[in-house]
PDB file of N, CA and C in Angstrom:
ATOM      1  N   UNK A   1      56.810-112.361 -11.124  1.00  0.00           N
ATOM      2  CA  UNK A   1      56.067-113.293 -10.315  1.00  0.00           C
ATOM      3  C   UNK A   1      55.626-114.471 -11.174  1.00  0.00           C
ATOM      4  N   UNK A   2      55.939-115.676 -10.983  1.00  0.00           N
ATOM      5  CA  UNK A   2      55.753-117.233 -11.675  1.00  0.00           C
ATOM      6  C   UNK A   2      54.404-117.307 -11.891  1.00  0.00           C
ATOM      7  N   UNK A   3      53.517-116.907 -10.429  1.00  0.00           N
ATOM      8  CA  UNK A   3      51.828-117.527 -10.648  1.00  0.00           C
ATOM      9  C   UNK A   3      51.090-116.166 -11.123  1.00  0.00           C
ATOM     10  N   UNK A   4      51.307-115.329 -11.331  1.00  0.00           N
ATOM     11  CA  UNK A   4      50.786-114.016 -11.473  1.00  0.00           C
ATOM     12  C   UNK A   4      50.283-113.726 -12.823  1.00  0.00           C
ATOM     13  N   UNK A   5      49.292-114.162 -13.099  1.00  0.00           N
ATOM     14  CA  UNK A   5      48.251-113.843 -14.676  1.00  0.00           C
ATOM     15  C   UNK A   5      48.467-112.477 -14.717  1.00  0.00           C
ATOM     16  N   UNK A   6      48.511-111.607 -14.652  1.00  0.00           N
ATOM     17  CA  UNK A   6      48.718-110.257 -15.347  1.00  0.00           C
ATOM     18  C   UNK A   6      50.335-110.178 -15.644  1.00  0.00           C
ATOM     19  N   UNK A   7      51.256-110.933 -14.918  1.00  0.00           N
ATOM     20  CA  UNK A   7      52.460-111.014 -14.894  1.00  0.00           C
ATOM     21  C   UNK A   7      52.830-111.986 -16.658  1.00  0.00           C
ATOM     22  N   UNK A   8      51.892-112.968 -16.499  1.00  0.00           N
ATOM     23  CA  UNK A   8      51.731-114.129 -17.389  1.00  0.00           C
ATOM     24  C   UNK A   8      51.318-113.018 -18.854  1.00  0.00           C
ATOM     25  N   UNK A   9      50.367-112.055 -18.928  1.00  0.00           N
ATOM     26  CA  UNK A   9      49.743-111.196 -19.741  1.00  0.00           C
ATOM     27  C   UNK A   9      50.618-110.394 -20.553  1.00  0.00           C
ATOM     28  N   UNK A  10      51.604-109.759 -19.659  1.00  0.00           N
ATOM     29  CA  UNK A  10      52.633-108.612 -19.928  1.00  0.00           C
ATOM     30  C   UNK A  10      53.898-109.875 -20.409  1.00  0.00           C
ATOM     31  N   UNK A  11      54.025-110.961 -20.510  1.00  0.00           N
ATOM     32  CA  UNK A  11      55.055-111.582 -21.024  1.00  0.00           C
ATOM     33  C   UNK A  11      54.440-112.424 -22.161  1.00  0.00           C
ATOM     34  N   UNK A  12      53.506-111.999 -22.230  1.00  0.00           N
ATOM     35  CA  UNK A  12      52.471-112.701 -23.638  1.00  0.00           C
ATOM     36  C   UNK A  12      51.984-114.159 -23.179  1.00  0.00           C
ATOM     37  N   UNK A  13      52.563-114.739 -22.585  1.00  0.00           N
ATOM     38  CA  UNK A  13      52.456-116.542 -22.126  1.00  0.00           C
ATOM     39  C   UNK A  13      50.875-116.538 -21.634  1.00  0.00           C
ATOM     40  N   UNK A  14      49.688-115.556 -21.897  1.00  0.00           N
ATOM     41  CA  UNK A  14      48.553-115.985 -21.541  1.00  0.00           C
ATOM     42  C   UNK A  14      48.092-114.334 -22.558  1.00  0.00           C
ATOM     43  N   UNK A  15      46.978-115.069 -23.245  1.00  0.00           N
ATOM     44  CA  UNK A  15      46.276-113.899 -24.340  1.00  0.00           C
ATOM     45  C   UNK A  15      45.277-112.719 -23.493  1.00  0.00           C
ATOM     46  N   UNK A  16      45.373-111.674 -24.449  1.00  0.00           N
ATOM     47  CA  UNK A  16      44.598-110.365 -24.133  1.00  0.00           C
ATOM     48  C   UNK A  16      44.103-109.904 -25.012  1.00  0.00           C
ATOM     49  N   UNK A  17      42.553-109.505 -24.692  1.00  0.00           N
ATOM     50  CA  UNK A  17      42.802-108.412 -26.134  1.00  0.00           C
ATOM     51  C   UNK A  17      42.807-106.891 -25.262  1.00  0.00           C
ATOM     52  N   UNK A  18      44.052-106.679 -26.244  1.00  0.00           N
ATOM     53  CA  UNK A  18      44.033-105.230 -25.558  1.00  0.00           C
ATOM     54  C   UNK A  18      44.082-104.039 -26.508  1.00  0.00           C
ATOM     55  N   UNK A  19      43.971-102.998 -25.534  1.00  0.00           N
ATOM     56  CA  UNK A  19      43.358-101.704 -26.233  1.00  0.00           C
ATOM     57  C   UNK A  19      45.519-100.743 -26.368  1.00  0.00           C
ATOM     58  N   UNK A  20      45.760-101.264 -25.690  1.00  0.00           N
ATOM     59  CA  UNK A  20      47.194-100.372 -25.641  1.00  0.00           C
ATOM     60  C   UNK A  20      48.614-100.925 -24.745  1.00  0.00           C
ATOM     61  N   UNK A  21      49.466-100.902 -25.116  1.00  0.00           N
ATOM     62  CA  UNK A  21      50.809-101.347 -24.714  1.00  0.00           C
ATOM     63  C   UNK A  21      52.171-100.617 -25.075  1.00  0.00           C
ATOM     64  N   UNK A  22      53.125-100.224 -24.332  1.00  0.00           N
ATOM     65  CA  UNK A  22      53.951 -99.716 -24.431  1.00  0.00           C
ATOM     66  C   UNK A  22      55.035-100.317 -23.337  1.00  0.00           C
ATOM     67  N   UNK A  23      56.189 -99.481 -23.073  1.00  0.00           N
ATOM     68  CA  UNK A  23      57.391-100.015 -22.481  1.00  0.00           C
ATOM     69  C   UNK A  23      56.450-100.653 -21.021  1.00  0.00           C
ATOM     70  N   UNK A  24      55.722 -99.707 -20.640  1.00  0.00           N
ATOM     71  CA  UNK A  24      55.551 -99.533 -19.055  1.00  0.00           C
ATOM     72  C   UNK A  24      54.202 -99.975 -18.669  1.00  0.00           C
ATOM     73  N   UNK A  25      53.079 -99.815 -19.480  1.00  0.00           N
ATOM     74  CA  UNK A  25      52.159-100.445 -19.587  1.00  0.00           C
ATOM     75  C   UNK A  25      50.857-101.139 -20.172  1.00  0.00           C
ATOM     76  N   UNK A  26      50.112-101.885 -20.618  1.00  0.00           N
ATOM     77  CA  UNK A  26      49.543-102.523 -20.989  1.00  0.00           C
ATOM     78  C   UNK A  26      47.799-102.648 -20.287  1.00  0.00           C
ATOM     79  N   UNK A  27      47.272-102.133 -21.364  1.00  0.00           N
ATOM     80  CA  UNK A  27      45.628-102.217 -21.077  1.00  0.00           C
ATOM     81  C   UNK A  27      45.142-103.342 -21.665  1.00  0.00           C
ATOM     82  N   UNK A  28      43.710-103.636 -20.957  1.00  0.00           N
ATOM     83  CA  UNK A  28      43.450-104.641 -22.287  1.00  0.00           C
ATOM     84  C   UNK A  28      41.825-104.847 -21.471  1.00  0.00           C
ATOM     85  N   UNK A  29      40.889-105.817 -22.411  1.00  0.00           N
ATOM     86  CA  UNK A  29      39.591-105.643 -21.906  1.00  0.00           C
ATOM     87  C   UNK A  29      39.230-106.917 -21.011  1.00  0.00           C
ATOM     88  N   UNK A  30      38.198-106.996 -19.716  1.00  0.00           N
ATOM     89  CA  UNK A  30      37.802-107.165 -19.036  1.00  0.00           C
ATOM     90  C   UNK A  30      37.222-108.335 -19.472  1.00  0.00           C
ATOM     91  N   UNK A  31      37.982-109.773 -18.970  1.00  0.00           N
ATOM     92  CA  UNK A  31      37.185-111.056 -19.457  1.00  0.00           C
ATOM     93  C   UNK A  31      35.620-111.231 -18.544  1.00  0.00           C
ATOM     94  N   UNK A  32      35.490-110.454 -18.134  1.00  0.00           N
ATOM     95  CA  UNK A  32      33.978-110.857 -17.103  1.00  0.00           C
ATOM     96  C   UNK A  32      33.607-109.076 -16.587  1.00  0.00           C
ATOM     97  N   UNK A  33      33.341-108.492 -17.914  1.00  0.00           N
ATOM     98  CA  UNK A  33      32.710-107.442 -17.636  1.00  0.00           C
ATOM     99  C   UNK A  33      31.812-106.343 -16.998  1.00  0.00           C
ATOM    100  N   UNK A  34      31.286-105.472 -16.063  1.00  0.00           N
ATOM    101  CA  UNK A  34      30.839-105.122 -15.253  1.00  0.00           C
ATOM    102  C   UNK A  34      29.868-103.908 -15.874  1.00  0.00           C
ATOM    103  N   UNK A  35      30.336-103.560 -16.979  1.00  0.00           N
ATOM    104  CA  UNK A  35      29.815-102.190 -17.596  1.00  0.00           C
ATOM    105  C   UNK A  35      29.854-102.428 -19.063  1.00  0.00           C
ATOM    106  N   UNK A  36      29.316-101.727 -20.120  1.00  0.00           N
ATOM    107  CA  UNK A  36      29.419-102.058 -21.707  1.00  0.00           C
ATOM    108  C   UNK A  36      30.537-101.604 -21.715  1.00  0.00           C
ATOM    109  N   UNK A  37      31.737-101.067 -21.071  1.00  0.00           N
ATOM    110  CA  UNK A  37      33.063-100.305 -21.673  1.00  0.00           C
ATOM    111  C   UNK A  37      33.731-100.722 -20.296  1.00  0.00           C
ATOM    112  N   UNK A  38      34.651-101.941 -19.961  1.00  0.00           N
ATOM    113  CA  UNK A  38      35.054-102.198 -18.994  1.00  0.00           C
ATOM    114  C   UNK A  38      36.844-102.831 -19.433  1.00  0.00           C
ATOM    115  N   UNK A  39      38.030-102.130 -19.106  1.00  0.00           N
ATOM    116  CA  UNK A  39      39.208-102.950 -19.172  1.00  0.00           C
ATOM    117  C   UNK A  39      39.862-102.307 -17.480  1.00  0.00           C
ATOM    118  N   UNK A  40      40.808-103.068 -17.987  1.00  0.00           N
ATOM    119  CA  UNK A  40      41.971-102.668 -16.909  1.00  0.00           C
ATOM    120  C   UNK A  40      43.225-102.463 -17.269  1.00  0.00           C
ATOM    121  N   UNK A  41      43.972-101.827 -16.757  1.00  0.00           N
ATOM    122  CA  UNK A  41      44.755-100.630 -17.049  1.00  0.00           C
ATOM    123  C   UNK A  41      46.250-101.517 -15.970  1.00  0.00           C
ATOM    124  N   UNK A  42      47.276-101.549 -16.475  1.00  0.00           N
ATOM    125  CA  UNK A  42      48.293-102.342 -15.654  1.00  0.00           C
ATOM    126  C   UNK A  42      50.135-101.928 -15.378  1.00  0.00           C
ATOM    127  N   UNK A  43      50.511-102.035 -14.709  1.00  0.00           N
ATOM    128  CA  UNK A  43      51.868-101.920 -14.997  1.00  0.00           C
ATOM    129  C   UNK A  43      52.288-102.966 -15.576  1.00  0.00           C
ATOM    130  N   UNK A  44      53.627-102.560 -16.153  1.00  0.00           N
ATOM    131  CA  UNK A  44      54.292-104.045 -16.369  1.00  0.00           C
ATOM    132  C   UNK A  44      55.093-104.375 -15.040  1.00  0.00           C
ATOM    133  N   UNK A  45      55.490-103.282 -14.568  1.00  0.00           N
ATOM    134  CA  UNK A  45      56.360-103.697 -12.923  1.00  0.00           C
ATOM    135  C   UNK A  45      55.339-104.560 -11.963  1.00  0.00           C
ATOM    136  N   UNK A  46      55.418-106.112 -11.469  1.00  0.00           N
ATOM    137  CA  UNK A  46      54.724-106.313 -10.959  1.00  0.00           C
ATOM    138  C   UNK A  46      54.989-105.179  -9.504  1.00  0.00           C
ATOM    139  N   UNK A  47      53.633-104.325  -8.804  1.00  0.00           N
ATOM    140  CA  UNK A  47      53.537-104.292  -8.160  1.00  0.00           C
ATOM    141  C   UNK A  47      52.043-104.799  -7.135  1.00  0.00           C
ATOM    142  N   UNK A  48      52.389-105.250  -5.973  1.00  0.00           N
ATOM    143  CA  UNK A  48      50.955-106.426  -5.930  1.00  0.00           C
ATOM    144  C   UNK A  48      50.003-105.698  -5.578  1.00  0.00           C
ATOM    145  N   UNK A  49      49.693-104.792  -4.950  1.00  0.00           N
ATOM    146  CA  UNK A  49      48.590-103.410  -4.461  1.00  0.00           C
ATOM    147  C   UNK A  49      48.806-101.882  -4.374  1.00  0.00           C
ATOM    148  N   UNK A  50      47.829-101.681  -4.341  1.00  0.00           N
ATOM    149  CA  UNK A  50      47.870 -99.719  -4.192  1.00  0.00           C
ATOM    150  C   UNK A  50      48.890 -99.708  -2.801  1.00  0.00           C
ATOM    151  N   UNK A  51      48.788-100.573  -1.789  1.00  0.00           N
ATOM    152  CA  UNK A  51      49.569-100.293  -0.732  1.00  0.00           C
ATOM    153  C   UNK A  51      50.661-100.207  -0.651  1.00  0.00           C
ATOM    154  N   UNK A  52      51.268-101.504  -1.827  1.00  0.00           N
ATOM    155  CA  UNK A  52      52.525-101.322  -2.531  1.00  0.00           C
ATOM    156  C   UNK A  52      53.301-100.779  -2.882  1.00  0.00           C
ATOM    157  N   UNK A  53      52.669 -99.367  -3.214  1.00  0.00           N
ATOM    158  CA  UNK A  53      53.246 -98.341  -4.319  1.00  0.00           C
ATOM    159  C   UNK A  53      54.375 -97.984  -3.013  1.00  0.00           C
ATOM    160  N   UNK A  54      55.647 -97.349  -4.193  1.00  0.00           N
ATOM    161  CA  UNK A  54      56.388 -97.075  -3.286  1.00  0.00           C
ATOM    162  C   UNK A  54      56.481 -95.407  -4.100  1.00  0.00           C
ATOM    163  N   UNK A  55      57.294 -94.236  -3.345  1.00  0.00           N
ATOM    164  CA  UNK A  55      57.877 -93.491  -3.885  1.00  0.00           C
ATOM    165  C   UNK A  55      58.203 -93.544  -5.409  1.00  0.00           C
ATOM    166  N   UNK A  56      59.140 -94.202  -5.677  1.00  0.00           N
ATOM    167  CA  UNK A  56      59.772 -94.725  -6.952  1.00  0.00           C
ATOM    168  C   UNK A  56      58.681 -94.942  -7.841  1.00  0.00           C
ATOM    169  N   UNK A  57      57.149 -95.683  -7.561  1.00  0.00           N
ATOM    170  CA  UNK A  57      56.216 -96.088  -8.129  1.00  0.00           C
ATOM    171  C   UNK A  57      55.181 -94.664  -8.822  1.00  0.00           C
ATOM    172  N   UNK A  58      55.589 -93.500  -8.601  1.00  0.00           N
ATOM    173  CA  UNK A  58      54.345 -92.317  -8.428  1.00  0.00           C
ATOM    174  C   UNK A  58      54.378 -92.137  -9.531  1.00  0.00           C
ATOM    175  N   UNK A  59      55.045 -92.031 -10.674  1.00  0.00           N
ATOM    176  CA  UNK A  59      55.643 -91.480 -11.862  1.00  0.00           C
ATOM    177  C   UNK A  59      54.085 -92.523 -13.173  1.00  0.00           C
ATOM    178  N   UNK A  60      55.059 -93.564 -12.609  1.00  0.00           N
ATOM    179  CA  UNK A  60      53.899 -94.601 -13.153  1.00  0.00           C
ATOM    180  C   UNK A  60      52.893 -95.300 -12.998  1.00  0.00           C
ATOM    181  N   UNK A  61      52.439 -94.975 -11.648  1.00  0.00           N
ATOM    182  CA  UNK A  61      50.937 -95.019 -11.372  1.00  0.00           C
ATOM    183  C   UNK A  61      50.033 -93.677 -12.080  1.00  0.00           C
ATOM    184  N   UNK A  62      50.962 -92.684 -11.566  1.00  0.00           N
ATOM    185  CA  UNK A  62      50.077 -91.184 -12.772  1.00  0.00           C
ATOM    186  C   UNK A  62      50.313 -91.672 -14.045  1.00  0.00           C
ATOM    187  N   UNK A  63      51.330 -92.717 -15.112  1.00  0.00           N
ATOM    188  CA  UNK A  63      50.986 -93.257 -15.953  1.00  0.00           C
ATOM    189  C   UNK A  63      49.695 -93.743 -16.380  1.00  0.00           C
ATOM    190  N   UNK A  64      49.828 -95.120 -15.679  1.00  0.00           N
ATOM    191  CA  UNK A  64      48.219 -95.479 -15.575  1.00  0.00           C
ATOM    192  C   UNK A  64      47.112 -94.586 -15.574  1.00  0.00           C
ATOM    193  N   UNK A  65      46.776 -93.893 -15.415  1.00  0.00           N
ATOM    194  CA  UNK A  65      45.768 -93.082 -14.779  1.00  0.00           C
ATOM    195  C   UNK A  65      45.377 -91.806 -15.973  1.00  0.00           C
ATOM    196  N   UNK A  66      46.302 -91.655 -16.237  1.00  0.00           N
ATOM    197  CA  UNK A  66      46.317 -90.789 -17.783  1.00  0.00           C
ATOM    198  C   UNK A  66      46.067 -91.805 -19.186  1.00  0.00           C
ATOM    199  N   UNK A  67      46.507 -92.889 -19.102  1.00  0.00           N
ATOM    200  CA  UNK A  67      46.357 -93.475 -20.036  1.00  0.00           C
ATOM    201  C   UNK A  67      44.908 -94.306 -20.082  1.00  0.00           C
ATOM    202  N   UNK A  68      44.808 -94.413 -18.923  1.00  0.00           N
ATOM    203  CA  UNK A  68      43.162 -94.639 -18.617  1.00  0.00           C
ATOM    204  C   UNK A  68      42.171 -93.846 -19.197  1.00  0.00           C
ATOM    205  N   UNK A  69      42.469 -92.186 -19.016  1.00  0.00           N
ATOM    206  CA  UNK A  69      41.587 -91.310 -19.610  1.00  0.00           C
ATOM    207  C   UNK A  69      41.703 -91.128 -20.479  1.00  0.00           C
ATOM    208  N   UNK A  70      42.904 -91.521 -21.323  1.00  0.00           N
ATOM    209  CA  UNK A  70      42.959 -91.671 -22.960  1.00  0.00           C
ATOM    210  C   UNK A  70      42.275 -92.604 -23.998  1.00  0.00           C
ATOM    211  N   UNK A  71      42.190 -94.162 -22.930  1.00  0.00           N
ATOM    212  CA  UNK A  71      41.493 -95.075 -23.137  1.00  0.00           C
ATOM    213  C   UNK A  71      40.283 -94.915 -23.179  1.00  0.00           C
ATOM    214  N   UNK A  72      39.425 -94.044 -22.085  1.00  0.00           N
ATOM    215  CA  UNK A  72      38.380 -94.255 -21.741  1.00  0.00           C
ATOM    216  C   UNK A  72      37.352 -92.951 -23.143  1.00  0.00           C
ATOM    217  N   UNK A  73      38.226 -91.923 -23.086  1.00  0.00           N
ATOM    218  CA  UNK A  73      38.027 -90.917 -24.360  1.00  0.00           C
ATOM    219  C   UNK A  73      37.773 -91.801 -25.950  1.00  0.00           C
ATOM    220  N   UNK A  74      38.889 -92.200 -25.897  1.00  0.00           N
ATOM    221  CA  UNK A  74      38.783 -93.140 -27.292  1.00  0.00           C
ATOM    222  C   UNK A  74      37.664 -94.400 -27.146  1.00  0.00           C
ATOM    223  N   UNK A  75      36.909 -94.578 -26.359  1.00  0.00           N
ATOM    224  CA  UNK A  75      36.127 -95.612 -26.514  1.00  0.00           C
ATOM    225  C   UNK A  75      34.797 -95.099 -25.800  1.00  0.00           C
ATOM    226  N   UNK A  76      34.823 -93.557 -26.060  1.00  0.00           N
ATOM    227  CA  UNK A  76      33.665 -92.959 -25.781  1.00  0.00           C
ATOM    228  C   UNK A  76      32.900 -93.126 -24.751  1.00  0.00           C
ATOM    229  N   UNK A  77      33.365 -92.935 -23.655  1.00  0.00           N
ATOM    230  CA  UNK A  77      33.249 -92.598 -21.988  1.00  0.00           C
ATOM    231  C   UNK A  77      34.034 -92.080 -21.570  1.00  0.00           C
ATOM    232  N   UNK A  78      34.602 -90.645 -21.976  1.00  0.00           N
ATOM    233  CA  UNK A  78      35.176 -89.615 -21.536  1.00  0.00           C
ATOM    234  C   UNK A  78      34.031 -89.027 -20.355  1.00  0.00           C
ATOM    235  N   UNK A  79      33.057 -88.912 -20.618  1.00  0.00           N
ATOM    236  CA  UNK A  79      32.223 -87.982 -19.600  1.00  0.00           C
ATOM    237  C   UNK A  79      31.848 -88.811 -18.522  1.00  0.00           C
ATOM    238  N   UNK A  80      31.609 -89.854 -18.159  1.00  0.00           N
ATOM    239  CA  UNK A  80      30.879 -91.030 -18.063  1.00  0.00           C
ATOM    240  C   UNK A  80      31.889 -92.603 -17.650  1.00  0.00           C
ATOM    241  N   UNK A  81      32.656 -92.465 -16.579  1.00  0.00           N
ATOM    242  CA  UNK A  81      33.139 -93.451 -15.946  1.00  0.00           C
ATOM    243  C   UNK A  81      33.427 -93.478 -14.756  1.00  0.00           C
ATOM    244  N   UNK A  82      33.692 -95.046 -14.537  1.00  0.00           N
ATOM    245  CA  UNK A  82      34.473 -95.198 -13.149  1.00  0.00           C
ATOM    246  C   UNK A  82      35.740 -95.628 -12.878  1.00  0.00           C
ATOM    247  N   UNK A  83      36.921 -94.963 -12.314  1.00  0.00           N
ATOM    248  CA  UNK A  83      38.206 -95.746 -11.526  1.00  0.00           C
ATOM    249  C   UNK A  83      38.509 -96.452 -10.543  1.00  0.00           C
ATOM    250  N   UNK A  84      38.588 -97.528 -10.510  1.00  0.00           N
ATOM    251  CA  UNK A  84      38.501 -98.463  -9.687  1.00  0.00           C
ATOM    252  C   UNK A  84      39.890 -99.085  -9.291  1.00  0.00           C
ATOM    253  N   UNK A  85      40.146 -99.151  -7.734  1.00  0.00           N
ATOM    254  CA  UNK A  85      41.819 -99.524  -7.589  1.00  0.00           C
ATOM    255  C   UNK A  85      41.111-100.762  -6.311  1.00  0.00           C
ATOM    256  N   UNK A  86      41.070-101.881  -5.695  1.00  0.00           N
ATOM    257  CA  UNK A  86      40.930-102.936  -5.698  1.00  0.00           C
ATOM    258  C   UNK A  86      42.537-102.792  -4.450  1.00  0.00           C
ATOM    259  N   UNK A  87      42.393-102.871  -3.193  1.00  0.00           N
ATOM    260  CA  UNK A  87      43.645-102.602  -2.460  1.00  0.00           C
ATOM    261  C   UNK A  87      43.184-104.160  -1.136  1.00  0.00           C
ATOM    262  N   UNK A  88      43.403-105.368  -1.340  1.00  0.00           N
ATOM    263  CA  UNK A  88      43.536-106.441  -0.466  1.00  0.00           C
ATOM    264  C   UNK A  88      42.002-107.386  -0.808  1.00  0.00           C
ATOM    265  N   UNK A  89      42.109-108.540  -0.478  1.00  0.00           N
ATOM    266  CA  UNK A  89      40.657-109.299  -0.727  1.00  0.00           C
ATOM    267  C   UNK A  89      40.091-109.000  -0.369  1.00  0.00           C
ATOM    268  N   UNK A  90      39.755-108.175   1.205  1.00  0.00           N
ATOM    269  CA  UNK A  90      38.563-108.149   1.780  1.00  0.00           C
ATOM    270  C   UNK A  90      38.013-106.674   0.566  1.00  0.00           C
ATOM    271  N   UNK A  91      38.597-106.149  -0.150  1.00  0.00           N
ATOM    272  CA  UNK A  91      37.774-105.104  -0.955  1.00  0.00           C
ATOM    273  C   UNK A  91      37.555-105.385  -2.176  1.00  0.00           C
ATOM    274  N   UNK A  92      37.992-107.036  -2.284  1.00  0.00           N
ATOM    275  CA  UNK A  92      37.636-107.173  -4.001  1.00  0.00           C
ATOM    276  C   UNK A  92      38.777-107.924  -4.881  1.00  0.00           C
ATOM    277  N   UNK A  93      40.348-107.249  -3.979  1.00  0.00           N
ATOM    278  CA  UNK A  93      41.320-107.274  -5.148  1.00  0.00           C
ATOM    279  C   UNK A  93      41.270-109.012  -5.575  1.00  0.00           C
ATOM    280  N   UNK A  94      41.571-109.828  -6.317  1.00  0.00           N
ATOM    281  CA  UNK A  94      41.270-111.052  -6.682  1.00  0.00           C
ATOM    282  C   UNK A  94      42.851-111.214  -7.032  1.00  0.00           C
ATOM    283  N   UNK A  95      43.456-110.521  -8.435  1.00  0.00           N
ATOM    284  CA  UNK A  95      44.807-110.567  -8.803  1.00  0.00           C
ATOM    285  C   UNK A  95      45.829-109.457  -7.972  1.00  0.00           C
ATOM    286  N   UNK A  96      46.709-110.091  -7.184  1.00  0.00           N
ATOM    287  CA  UNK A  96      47.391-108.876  -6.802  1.00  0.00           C
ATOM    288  C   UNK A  96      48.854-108.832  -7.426  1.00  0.00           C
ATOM    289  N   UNK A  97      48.287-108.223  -8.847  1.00  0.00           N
ATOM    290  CA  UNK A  97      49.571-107.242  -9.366  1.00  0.00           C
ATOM    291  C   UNK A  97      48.232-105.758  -9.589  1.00  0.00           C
ATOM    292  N   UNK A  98      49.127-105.043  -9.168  1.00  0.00           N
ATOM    293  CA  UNK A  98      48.039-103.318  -9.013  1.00  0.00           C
ATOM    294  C   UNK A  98      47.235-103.219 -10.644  1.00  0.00           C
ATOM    295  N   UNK A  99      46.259-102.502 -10.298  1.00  0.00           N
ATOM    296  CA  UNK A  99      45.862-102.563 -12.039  1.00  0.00           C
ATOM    297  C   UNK A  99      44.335-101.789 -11.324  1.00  0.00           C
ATOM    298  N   UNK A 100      43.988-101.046 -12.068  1.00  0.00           N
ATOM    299  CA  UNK A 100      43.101 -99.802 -12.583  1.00  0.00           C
ATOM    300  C   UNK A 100      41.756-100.329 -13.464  1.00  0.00           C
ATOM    301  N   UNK A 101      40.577-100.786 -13.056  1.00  0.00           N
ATOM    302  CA  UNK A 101      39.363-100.627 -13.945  1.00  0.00           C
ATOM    303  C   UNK A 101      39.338 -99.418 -14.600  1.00  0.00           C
ATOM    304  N   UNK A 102      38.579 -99.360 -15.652  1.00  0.00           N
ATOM    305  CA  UNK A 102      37.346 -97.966 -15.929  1.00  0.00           C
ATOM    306  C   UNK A 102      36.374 -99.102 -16.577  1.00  0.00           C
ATOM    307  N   UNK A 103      35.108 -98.219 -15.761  1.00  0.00           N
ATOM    308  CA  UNK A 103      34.132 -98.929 -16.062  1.00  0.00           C
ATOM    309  C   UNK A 103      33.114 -97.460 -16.222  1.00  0.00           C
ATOM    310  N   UNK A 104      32.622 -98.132 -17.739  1.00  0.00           N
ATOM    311  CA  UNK A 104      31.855 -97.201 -18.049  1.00  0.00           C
ATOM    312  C   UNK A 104      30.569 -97.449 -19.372  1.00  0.00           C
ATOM    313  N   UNK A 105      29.807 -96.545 -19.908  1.00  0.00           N
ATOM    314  CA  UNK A 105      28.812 -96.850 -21.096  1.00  0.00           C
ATOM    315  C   UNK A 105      27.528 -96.911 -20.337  1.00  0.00           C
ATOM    316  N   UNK A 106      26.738 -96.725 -18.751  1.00  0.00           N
ATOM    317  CA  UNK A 106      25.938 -96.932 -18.732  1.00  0.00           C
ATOM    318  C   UNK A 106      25.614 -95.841 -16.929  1.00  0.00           C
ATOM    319  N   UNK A 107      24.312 -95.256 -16.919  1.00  0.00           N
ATOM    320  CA  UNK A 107      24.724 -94.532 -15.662  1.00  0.00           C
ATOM    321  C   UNK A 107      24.978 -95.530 -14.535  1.00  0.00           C
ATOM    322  N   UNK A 108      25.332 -95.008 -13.397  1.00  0.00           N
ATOM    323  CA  UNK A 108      25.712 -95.676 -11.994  1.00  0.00           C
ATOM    324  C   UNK A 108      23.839 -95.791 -11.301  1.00  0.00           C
ATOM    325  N   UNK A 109      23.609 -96.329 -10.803  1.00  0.00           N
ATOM    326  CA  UNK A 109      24.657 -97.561 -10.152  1.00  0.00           C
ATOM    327  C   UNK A 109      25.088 -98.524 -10.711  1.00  0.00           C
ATOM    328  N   UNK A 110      26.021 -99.301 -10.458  1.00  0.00           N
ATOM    329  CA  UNK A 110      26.135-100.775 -11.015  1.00  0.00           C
ATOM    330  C   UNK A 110      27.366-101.366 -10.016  1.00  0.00           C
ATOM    331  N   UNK A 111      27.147-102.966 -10.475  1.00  0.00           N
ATOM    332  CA  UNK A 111      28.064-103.312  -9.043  1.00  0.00           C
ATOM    333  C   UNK A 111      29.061-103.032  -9.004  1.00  0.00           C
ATOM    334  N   UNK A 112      29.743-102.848  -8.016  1.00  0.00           N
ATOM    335  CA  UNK A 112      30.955-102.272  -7.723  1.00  0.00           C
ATOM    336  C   UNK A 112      32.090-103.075  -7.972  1.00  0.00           C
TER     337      UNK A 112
END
């Protein structure tokens, strides 16, 4: 996708700092933070929402999602987070290529 900043992210043409990258996907931290321990978690396949996902997609969305809790362990909010999936504007989503918060370091509540 041409206009797609996470698309722009995973081809390097716009900076991250990130926590992890491999063939399939790429974490990195949260320019406008919500929690003391906040990134997001991404494919490299653009897909644009959770609604998106297709069959073909299951393999590597349970990617994400494991590597999240690997992330979230190593930066000490294993006990102590939130997963956040963001599915159309009216719930939030802002970028639609799919991508995974954890937000964590402090108890709940906090904004959503």
């Amino acid at each position: 996708m041409n206009d797609c900043i996470f698309c722009k992210i995973v081809a390097g043409e716009i900076p991250a700092k990130k926590l992890y990258e491999d063939d399939d996907v790429v974490a990195f931290w949260d320019i406008a933070p919500q929690a003391p321990v906040h990134f997001l978690v991404i494919p490299k396949k653009h897909i644009a929402g959770p609604s998106s996902v297709t069959e073909e997609d299951e393999k590597l969305i349970g990617k994400l999602i494991r590597i999240a809790g690997d992330l979230a362990r190593e930066n000490g909010v294993e006990d102590c987070y939130r997963v956040i999936f963001n599915n159309g504007a009216k719930a939030g989503q802002v970028v639609f290529h799919i991508h995974l918060h954890i937000l964590g370091g402090k108890d709940k509540p906090w904004p959503i």
